[in-house]
Protein backbone atom coordinates (compact mmCIF):
# COMPACT_ATOMS: atom_id res chain seq x y z
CA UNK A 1 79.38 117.58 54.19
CA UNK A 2 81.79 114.57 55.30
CA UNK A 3 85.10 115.14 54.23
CA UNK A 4 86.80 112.03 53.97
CA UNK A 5 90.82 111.65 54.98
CA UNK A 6 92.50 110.36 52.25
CA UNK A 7 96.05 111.93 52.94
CA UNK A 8 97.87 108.93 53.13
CA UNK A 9 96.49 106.33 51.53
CA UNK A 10 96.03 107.93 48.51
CA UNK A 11 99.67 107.60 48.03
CA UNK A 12 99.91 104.16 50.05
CA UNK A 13 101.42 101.66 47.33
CA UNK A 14 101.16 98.83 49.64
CA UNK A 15 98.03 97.01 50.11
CA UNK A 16 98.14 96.84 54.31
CA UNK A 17 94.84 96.11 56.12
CA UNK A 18 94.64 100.13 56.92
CA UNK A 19 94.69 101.07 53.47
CA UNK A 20 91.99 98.31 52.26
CA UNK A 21 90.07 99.61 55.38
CA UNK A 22 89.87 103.05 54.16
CA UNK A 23 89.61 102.51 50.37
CA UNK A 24 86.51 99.99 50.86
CA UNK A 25 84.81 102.38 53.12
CA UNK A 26 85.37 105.23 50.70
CA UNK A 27 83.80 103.52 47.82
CA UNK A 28 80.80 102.31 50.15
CA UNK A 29 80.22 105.55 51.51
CA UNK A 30 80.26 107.08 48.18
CA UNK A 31 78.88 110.82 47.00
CA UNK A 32 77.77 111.01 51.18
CA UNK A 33 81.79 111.93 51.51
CA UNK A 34 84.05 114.29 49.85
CA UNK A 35 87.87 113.23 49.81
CA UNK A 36 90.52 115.51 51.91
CA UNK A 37 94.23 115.35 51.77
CA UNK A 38 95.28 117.79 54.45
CA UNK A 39 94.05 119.56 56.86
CA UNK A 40 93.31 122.68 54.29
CA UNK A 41 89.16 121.12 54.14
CA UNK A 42 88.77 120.49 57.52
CA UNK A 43 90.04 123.93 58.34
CA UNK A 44 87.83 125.26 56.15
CA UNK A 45 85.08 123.55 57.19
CA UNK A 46 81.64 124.55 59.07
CA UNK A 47 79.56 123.68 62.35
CA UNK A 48 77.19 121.72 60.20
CA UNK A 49 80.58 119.22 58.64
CA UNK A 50 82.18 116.35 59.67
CA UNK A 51 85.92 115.12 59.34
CA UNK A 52 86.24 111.70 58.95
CA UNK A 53 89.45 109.76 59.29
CA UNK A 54 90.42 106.28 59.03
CA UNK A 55 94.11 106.98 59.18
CA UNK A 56 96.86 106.44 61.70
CA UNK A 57 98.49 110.24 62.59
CA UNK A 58 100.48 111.78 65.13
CA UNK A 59 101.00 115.74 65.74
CA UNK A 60 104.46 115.25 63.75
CA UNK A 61 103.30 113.61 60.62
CA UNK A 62 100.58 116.24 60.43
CA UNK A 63 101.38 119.62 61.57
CA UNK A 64 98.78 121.48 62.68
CA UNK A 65 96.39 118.84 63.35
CA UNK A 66 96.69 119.61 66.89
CA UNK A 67 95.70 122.94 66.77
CA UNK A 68 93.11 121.85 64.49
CA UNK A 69 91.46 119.74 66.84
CA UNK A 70 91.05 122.46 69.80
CA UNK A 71 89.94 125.14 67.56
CA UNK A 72 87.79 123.70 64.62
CA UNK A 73 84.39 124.32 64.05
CA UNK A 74 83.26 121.53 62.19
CA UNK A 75 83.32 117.55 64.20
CA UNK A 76 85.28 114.76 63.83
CA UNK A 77 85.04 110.95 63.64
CA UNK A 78 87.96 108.44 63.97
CA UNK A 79 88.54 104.69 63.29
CA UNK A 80 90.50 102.86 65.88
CA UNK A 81 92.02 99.57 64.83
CA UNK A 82 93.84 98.63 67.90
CA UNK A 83 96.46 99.12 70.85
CA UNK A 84 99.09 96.53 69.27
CA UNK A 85 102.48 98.68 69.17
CA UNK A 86 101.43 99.64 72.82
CA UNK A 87 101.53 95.60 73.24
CA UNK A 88 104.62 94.54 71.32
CA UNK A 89 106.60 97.03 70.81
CA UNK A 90 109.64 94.55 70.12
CA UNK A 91 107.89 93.71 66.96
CA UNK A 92 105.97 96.47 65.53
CA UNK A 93 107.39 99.26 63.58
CA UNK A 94 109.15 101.57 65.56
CA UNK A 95 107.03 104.51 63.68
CA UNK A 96 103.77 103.26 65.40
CA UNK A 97 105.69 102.23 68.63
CA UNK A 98 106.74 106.37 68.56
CA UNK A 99 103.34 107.27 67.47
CA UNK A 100 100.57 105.44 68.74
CA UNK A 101 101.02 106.93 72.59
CA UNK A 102 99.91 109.75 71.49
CA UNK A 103 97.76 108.87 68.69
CA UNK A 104 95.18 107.38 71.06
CA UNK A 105 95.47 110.47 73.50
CA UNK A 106 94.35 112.55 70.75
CA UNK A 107 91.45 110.27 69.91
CA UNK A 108 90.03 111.43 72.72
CA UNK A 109 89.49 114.90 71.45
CA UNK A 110 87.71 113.37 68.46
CA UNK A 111 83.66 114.34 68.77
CA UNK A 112 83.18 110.16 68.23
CA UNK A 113 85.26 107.06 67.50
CA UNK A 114 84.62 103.66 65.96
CA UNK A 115 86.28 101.03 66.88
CA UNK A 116 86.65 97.65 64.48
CA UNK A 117 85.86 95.05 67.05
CA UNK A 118 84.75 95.19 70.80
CA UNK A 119 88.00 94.43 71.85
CA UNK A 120 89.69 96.77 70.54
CA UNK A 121 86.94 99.20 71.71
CA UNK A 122 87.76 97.96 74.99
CA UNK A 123 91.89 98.16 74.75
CA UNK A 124 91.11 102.10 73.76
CA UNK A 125 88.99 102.92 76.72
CA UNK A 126 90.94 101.17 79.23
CA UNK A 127 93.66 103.20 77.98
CA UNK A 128 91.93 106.19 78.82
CA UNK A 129 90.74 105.28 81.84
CA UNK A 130 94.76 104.85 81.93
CA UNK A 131 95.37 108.33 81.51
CA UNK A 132 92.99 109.42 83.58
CA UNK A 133 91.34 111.29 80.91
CA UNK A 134 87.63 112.85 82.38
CA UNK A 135 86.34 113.57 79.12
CA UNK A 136 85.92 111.25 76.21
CA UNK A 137 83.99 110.76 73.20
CA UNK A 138 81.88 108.15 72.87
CA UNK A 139 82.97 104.88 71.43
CA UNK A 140 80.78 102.47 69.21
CA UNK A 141 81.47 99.09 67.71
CA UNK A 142 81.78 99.30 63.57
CA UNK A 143 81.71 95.98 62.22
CA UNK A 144 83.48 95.72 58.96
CA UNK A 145 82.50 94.26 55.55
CA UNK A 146 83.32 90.95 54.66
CA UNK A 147 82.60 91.66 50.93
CA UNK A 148 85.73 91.13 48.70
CA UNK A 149 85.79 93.66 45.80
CA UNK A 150 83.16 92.77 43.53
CA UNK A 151 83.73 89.35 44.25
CA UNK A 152 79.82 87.46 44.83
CA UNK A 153 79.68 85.94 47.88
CA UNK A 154 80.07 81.98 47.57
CA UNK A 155 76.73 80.39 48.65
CA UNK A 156 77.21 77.13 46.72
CA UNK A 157 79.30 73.98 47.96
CA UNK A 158 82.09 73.92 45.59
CA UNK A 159 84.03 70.42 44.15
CA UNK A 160 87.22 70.42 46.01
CA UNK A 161 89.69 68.79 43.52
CA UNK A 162 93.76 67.85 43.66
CA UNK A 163 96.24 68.81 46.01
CA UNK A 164 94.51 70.56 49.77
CA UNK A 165 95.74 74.35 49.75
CA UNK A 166 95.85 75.84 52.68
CA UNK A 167 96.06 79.59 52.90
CA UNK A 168 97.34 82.18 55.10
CA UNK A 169 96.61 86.07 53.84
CA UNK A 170 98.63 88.78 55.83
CA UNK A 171 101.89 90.78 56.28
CA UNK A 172 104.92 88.54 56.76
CA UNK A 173 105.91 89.31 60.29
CA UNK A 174 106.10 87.89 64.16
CA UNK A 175 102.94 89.53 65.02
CA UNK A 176 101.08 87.01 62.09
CA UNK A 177 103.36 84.00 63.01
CA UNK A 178 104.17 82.28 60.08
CA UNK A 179 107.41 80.97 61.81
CA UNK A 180 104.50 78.43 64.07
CA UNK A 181 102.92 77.86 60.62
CA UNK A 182 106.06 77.06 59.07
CA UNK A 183 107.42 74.80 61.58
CA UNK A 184 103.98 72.90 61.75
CA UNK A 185 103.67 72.81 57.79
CA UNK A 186 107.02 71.37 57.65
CA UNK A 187 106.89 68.10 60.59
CA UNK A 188 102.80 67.28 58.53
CA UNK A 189 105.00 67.35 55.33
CA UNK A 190 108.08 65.51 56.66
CA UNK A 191 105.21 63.07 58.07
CA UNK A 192 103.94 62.34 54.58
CA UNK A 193 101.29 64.68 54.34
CA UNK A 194 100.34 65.96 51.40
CA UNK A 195 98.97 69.44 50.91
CA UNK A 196 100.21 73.19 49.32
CA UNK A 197 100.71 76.02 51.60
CA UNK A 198 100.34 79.16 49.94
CA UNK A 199 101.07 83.17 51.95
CA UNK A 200 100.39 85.67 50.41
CA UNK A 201 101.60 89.20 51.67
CA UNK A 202 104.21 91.94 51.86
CA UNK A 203 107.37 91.65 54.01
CA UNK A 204 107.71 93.47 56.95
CA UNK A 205 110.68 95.77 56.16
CA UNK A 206 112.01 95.85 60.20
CA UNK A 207 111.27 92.42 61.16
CA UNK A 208 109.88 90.06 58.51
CA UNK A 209 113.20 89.53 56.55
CA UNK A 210 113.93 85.90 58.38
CA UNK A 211 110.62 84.93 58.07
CA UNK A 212 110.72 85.07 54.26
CA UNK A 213 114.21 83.83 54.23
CA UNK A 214 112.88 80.80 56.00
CA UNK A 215 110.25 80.51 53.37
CA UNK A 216 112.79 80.58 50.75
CA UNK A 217 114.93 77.77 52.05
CA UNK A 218 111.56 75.68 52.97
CA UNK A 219 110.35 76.02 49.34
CA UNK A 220 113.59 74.46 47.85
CA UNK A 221 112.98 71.11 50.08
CA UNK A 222 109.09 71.63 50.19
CA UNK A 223 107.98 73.04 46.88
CA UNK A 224 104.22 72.93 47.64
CA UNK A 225 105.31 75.92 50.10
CA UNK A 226 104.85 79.28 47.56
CA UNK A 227 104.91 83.07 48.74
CA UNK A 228 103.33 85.80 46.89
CA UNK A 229 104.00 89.40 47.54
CA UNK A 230 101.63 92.11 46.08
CA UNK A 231 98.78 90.14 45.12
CA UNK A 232 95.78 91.95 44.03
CA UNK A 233 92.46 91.48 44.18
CA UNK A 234 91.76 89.29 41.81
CA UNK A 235 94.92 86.98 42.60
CA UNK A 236 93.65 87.35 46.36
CA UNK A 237 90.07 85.95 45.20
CA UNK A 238 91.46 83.26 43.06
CA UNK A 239 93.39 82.32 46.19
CA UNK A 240 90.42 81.90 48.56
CA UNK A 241 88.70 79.65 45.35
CA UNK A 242 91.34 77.46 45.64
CA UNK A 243 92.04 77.20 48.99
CA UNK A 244 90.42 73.94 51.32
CA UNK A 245 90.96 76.59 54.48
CA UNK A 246 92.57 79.98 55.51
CA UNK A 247 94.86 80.13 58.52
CA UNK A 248 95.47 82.87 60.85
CA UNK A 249 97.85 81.96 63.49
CA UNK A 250 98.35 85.53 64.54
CA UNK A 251 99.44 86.57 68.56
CA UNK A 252 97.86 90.11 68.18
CA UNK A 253 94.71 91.46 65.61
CA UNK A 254 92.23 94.52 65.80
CA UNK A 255 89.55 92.84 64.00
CA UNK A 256 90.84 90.28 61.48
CA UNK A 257 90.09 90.65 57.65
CA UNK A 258 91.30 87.93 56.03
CA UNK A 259 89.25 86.00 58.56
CA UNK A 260 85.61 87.35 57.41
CA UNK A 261 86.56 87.53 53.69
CA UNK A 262 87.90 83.74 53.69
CA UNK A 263 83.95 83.16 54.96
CA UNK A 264 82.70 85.26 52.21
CA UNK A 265 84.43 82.86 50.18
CA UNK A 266 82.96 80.07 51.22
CA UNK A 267 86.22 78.86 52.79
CA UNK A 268 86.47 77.81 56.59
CA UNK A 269 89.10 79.76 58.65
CA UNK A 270 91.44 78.37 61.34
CA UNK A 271 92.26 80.75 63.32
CA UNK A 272 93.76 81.69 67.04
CA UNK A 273 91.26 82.19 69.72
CA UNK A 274 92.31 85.83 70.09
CA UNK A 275 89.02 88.24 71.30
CA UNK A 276 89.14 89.82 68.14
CA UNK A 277 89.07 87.06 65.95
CA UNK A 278 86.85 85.35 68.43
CA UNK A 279 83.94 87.69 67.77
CA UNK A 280 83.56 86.64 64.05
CA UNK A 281 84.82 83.52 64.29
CA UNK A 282 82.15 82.50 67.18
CA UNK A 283 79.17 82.92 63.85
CA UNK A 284 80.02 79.36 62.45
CA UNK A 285 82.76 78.34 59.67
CA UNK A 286 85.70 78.49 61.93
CA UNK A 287 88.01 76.55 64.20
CA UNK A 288 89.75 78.37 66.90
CA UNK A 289 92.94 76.99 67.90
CA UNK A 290 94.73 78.65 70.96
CA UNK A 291 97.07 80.91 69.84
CA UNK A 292 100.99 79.88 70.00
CA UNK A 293 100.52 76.79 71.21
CA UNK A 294 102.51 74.08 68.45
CA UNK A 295 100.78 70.96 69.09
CA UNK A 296 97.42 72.27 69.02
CA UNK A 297 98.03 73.77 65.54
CA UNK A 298 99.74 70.78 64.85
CA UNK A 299 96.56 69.12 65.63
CA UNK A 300 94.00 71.04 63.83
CA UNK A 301 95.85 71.91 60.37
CA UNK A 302 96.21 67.04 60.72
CA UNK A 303 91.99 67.60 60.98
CA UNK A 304 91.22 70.21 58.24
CA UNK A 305 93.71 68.30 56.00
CA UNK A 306 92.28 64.69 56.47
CA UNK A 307 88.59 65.08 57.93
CA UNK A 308 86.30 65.65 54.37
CA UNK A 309 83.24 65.87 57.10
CA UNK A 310 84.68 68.42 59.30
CA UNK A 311 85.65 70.70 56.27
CA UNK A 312 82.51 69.97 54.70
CA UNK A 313 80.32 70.94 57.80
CA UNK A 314 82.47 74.40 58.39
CA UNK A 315 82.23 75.49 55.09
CA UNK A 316 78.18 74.97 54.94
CA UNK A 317 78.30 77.69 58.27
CA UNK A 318 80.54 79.98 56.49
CA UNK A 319 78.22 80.36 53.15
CA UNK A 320 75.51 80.43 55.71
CA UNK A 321 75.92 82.87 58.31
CA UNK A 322 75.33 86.26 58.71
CA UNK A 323 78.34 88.14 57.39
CA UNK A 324 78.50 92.25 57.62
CA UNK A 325 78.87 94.02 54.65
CA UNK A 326 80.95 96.98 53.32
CA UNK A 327 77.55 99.21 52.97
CA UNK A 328 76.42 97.90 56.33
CA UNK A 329 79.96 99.71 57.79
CA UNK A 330 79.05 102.79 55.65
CA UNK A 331 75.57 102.76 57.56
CA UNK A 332 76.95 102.56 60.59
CA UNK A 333 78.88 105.56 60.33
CA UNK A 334 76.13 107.47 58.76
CA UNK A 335 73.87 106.40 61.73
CA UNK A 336 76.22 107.33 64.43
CA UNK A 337 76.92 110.70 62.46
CA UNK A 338 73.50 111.84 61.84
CA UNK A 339 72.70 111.02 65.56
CA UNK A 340 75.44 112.97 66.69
């Protein structure tokens, strides 16, 4: 038996990359897993069971899991996203800044980890190394799904009509730099440009309040500029219909979602030539922009905007190429489970 950690995004209300992460998983993976909130299952559980978590967790949130990991009988399995509060700590939430220390040291009593992208496979064991840890689990690559809901993949050219839409999918925040995609948005439009910028995504309760403040007093002079908070799936799909490109400007990303589900749309992707995003973006349907720099963004958004040809020829690689799959992530964990 797998039991499956649900215990806090069950309750999760928000829609954050972590939660998406585990709910998608959960519903490819299926009857194969059993849901657990707690530690009461795992506990409980025998030599021939795994515990499976996808969650973030410290010894404080969950007491007892400590103890749980040097005495249990069954194994476990972990999901590492990345080292990013280790990295910027001025701008991540001081909860994971506190937690994620020791988060990662406990990883390493884990019986095996997956890690979302190759870099972030390679921040976790570097941080071992770090600790001078002599034992550790091993550590495989899982490539996540690209597959949005039940939303078909887009295979088809579609007829781009009115106003360009560009669209940027992600937590308002420093870390996702919408202030760079704000301040380039606004000198194209104050050029004469002519396009909509749409972001959609929660505000970061410690550090995104200016950002969306900015966006408020940008819309009143711009109003092609429009922010959505809590958009579901649906509103999320009829975003990536619409949109001529995604943008990810981000400094810092584990893997990047919005990334490989804007190519499941059929929409190209600009994004920042961060490792992560590097490994999905290298497949075709994507511009890479280095991140932070103004004038290069500057430069690329004037392209995507005006250049029919270039759009045209990015979006034929995205409903193209090889994109992983939700199930494919589920049979990557099975493998690496039953081989265990």
């Amino acid at each position: 038996m797998i039991y499956y950690d649900v215990t806090k995004s069950a309750a999760a209300k928000h829609r954050s990359g972590l939660v998406r992460v585990n709910r998608r998983l959960r519903e490819a993976l299926g009857d194969a897993v059993r849901e657990s909130t707690g530690l009461a299952d795992a506990i409980a559980a025998g030599p021939g069971d795994w515990w499976l978590t996808t969650e973030l967790f410290s010894t404080e949130e969950r007491p007892g899991l400590g103890d749980f990991l040097r005495t249990r009988r069954c194994r476990a399995g972990a999901v590492f996203y990345d080292a990013i509060p280790l990295k910027l700590p001025q701008i991540t939430w001081p909860q994971s800044v506190a937690r994620h220390p020791g988060y990662m040291k406990l990883l390493a009593q884990f019986d095996r980890v997956w890690a979302i992208s190759q870099a972030s496979k390679d921040e976790l064991l570097e941080y071992w190394r770090w600790l001078g840890l002599a034992e550790v689990p091993p550590v495989d690559v899982l490539p996540l799904g690209a597959d949005l809901g039940a939303t078909p993949r887009v295979t088809t050219p579609r007829r781009s009509e009115g106003t360009p839409l560009l669209l940027c999918v992600g937590i308002v925040e420093p870390r996702k730099n919408q202030t760079l995609l704000l301040d380039v948005c606004e000198e194209l439009w104050g050029e004469g440009l002519n396009f909509e910028l749409r972001v959609l995504g929660r505000v970061n309760v410690h550090f995104g309040a200016p950002i969306a403040a900015r966006m408020k007093t940008l819309a009143k002079k711009y109003p092609q500029l429009r922010h959505i908070e809590g958009a579901g799936d649906a509103e999320l799909a009829a975003s990536y219909a619409s949109a001529r490109v995604t943008v990810c400007p981000t400094i810092a990303e584990g893997c990047g979602l919005p990334l490989l589900e804007s190519l499941w749309a059929g929409v190209p992707c600009v994004g920042s030539d961060l490792p992560a995003l590097l490994e999905n973006a290298s497949g075709g349907g994507c511009l890479s922009v280095t991140a932070g720099d103004k004038a290069a963004w500057k430069a690329a958004l004037r392209r995507v905007l005006t250049d029919d040809a270039l759009v045209a020829r990015l979006a034929e690689e995205a409903r193209t190429r090889e994109l992983p799959t939700w199930a494919g992530t589920a049979a990557v964990l099975r493998e690496g489970i039953l081989r265990h």
